[in-house]
PDB file of N, CA and C in Angstrom:
ATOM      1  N   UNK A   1      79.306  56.968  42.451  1.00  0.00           N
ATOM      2  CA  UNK A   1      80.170  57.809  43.246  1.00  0.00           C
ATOM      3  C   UNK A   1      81.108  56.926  44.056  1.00  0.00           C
ATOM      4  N   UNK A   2      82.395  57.262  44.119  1.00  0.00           N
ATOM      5  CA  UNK A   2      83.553  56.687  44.491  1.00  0.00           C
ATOM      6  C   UNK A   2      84.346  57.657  45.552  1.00  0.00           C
ATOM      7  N   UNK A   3      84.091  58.143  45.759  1.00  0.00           N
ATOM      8  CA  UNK A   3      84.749  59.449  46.718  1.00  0.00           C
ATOM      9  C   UNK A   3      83.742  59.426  47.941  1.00  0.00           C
ATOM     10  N   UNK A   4      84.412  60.224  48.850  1.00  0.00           N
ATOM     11  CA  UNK A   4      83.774  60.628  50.243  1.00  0.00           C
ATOM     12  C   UNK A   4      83.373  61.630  49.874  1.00  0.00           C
ATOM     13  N   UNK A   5      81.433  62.266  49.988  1.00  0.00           N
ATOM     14  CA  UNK A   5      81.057  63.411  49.930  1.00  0.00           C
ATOM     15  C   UNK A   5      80.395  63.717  51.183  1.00  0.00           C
ATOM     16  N   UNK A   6      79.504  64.878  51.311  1.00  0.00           N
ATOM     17  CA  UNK A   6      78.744  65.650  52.041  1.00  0.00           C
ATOM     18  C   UNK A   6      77.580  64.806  51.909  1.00  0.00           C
ATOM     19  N   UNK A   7      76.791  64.530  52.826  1.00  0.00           N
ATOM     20  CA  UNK A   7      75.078  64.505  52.609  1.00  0.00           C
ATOM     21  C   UNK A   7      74.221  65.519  52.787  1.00  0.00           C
ATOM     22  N   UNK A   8      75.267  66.213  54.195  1.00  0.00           N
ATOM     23  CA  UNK A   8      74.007  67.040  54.705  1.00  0.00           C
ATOM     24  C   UNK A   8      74.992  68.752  55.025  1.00  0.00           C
ATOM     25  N   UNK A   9      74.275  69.781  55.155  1.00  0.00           N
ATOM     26  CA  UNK A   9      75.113  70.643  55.501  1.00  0.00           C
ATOM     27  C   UNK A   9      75.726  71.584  54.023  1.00  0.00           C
ATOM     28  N   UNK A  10      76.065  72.701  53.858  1.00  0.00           N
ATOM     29  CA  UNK A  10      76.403  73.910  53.359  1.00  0.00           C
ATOM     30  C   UNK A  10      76.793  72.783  52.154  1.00  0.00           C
ATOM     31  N   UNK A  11      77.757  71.975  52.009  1.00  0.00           N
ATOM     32  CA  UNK A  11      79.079  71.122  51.162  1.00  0.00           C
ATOM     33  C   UNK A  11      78.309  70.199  51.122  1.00  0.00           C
ATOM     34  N   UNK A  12      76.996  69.821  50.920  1.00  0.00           N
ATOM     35  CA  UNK A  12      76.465  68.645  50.726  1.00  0.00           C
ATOM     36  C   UNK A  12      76.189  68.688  48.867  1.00  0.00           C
ATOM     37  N   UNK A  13      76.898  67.145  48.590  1.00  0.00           N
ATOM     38  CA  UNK A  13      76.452  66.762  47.173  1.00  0.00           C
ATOM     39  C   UNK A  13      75.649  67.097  46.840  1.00  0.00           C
ATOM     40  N   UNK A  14      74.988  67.947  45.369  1.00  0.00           N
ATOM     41  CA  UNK A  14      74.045  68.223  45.031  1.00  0.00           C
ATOM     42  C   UNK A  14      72.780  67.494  44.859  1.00  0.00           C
ATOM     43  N   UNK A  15      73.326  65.600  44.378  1.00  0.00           N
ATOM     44  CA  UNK A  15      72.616  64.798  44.263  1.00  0.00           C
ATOM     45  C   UNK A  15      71.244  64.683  45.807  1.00  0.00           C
ATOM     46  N   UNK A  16      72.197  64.884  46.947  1.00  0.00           N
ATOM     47  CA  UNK A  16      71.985  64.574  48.153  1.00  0.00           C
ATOM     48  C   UNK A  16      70.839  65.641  48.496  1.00  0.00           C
ATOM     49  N   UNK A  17      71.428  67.021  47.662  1.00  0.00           N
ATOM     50  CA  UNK A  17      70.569  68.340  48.550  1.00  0.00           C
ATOM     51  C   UNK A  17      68.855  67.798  47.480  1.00  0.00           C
ATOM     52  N   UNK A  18      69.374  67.065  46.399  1.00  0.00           N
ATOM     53  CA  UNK A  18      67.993  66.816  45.501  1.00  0.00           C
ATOM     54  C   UNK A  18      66.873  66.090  46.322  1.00  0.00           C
ATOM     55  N   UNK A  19      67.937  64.862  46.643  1.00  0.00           N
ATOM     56  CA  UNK A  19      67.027  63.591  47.556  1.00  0.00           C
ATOM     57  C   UNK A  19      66.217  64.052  48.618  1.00  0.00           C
ATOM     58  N   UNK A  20      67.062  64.982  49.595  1.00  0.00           N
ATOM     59  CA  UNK A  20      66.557  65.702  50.598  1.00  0.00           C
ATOM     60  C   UNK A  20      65.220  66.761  50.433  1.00  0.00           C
ATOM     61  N   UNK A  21      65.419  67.160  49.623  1.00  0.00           N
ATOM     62  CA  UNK A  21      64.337  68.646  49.805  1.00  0.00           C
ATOM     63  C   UNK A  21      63.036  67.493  49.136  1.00  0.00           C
ATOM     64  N   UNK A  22      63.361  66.466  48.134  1.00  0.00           N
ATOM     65  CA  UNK A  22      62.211  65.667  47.582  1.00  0.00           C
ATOM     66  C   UNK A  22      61.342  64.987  48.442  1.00  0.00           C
ATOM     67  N   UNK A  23      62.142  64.302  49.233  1.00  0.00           N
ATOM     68  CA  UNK A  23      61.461  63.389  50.019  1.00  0.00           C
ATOM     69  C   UNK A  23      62.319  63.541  51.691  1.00  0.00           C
ATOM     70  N   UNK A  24      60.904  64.150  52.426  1.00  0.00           N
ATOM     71  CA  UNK A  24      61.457  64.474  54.004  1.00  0.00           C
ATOM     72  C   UNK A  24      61.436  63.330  54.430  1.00  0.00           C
ATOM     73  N   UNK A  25      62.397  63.310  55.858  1.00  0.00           N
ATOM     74  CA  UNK A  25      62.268  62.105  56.844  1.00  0.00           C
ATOM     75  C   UNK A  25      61.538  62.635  58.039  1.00  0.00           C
ATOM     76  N   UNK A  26      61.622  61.469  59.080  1.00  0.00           N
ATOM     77  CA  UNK A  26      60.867  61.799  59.684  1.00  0.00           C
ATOM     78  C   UNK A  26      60.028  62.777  60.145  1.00  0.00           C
ATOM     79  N   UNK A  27      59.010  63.487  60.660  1.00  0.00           N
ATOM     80  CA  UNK A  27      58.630  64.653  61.238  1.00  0.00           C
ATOM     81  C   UNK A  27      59.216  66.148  60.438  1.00  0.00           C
ATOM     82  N   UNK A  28      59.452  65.841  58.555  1.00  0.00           N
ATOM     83  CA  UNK A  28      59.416  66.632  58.111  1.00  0.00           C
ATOM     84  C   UNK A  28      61.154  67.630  57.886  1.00  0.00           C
ATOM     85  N   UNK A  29      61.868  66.827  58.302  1.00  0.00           N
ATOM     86  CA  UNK A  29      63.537  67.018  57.934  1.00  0.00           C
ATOM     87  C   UNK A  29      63.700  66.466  57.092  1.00  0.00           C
ATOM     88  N   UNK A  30      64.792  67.013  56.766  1.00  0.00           N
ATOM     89  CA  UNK A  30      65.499  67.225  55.437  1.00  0.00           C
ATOM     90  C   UNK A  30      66.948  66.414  55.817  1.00  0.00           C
ATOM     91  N   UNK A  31      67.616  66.464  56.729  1.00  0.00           N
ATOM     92  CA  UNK A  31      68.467  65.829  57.419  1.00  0.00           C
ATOM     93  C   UNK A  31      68.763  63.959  57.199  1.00  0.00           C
ATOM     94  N   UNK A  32      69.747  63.608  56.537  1.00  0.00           N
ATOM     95  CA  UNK A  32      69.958  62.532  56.832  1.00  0.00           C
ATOM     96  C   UNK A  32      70.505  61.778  57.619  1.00  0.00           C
ATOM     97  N   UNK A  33      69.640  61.125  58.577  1.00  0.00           N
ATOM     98  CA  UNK A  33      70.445  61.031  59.857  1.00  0.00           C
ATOM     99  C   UNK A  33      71.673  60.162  60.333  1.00  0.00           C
ATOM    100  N   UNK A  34      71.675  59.101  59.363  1.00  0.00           N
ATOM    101  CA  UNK A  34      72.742  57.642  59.124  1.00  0.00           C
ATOM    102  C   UNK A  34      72.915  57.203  57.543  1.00  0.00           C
ATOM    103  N   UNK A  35      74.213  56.640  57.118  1.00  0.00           N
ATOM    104  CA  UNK A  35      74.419  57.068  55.800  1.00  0.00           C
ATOM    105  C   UNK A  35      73.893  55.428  55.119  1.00  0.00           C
ATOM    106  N   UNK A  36      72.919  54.975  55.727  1.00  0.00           N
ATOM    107  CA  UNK A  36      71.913  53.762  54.701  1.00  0.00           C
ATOM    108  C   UNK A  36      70.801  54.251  55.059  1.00  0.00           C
ATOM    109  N   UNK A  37      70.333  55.244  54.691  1.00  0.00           N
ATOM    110  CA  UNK A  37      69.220  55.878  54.297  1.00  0.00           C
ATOM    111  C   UNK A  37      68.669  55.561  52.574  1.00  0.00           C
ATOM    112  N   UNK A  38      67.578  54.907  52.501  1.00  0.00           N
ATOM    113  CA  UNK A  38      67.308  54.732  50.957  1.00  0.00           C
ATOM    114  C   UNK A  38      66.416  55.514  50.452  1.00  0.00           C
ATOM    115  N   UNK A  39      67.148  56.080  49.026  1.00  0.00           N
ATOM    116  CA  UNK A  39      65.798  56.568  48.319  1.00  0.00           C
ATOM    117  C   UNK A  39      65.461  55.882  47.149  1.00  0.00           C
ATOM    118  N   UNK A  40      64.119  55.863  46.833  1.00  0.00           N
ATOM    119  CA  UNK A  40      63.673  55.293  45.622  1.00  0.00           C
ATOM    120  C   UNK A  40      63.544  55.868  44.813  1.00  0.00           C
ATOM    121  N   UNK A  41      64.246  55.873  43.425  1.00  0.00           N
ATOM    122  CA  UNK A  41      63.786  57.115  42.354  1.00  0.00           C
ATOM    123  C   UNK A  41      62.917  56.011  41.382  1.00  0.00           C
ATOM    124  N   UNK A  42      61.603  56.669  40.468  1.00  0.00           N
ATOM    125  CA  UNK A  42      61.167  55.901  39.812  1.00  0.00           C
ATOM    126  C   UNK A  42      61.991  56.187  37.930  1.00  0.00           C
ATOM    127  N   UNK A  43      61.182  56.118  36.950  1.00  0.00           N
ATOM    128  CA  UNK A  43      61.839  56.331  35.611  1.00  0.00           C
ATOM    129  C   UNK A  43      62.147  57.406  35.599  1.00  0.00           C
ATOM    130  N   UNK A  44      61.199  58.469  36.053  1.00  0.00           N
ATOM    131  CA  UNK A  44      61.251  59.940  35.476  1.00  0.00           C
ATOM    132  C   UNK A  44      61.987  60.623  36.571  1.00  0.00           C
ATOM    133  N   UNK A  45      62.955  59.810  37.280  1.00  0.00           N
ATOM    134  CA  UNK A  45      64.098  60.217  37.934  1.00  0.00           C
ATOM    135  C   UNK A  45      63.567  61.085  39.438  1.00  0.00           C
ATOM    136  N   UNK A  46      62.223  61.102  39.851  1.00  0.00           N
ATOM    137  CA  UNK A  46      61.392  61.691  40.647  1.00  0.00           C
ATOM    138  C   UNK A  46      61.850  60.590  41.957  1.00  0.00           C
ATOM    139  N   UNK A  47      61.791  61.190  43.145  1.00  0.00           N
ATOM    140  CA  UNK A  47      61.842  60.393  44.136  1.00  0.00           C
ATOM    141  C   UNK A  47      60.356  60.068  44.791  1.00  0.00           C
ATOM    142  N   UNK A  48      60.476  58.343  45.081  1.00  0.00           N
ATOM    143  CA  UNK A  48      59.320  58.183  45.088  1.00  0.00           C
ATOM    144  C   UNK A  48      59.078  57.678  45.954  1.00  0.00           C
ATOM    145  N   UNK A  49      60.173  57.334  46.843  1.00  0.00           N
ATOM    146  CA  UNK A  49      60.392  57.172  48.398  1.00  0.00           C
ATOM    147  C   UNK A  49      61.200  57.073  48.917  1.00  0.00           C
ATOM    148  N   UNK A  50      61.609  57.458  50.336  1.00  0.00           N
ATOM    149  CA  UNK A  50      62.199  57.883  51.561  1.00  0.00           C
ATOM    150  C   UNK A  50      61.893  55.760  52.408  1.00  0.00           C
ATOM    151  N   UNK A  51      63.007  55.847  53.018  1.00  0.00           N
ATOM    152  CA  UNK A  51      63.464  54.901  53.673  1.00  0.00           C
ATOM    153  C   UNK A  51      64.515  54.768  54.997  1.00  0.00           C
ATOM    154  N   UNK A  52      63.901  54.473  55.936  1.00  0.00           N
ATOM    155  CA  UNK A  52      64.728  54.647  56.921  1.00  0.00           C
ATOM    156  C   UNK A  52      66.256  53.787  56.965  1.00  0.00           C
ATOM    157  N   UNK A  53      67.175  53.615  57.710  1.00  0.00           N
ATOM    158  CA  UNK A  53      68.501  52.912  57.158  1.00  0.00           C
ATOM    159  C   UNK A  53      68.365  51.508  57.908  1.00  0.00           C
ATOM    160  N   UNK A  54      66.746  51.920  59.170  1.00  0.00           N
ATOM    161  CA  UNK A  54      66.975  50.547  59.421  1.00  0.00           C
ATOM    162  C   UNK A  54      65.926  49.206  58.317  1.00  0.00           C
ATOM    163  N   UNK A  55      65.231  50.128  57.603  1.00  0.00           N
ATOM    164  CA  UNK A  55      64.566  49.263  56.502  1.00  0.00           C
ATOM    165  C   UNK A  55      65.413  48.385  55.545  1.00  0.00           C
ATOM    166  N   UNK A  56      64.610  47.110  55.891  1.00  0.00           N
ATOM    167  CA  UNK A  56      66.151  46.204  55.345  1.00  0.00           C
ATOM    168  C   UNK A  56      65.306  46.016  53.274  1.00  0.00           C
ATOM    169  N   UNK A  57      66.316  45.504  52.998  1.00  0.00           N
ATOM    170  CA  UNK A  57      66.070  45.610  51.292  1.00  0.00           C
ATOM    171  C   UNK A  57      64.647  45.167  50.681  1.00  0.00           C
ATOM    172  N   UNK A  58      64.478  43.928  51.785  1.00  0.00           N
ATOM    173  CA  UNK A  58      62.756  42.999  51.177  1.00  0.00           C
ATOM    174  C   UNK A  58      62.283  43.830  51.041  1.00  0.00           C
ATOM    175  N   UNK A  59      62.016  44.851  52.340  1.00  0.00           N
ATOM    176  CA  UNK A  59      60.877  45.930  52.618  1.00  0.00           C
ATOM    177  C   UNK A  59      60.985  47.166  51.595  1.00  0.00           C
ATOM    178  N   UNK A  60      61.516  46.811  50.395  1.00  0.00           N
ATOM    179  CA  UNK A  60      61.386  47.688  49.725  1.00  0.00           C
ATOM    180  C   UNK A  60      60.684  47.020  48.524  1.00  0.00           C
ATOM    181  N   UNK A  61      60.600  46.004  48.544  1.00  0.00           N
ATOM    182  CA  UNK A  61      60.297  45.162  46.945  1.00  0.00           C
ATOM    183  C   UNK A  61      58.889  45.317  47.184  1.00  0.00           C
ATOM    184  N   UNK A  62      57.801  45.724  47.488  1.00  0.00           N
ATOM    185  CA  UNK A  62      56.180  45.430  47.196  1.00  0.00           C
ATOM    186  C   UNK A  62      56.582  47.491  46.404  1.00  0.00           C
ATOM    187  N   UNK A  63      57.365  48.134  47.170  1.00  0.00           N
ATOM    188  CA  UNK A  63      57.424  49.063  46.585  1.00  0.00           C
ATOM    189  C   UNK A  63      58.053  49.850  44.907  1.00  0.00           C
ATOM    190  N   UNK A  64      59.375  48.692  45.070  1.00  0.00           N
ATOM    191  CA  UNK A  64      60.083  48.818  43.675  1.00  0.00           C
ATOM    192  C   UNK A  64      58.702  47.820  42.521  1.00  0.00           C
ATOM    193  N   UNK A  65      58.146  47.047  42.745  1.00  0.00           N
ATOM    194  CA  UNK A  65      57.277  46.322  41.836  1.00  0.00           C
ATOM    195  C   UNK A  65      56.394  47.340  41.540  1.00  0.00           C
ATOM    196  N   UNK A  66      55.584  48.275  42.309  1.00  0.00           N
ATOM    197  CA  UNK A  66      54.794  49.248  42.235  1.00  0.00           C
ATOM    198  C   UNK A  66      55.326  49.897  41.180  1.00  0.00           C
ATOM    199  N   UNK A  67      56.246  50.625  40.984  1.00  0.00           N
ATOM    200  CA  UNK A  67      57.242  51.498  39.715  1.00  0.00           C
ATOM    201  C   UNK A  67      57.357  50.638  38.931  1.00  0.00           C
ATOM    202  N   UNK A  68      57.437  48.862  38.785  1.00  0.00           N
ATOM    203  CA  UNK A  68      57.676  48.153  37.398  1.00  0.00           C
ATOM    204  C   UNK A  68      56.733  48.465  36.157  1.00  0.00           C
TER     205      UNK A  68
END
């Protein structure tokens, strides 16, 4: 994606409304609160984790190896 979309709200990208309803943030929202929010999708395109925007990239690798 190359364009400015929606994340959150009525006009939010569909991709976005997917990520959201899959995997809540904090205390169970759906809401993305800052736009480096990560999600992890594994093969079967399933989200397989939620990431806050202040989680920096390392802190994701014991998790992406898990899906290898």
């Amino acid at each position: 994606m190359f364009e400015k979309i929606d994340v959150d709200g009525a006009g939010a990208h569909p991709l976005y409304r997917f990520l959201r309803n899959k995997a809540k943030g904090v205390l169970g929202t759906e809401t993305i609160q800052w736009n480096f929010t990560k999600f992890l999708i594994n093969r079967m395109g399933e989200v397989a984790a939620r990431f806050s925007p202040s989680a920096e990239p390392a802190d994701l690798e014991k998790h992406i190896e898990k899906l290898l």
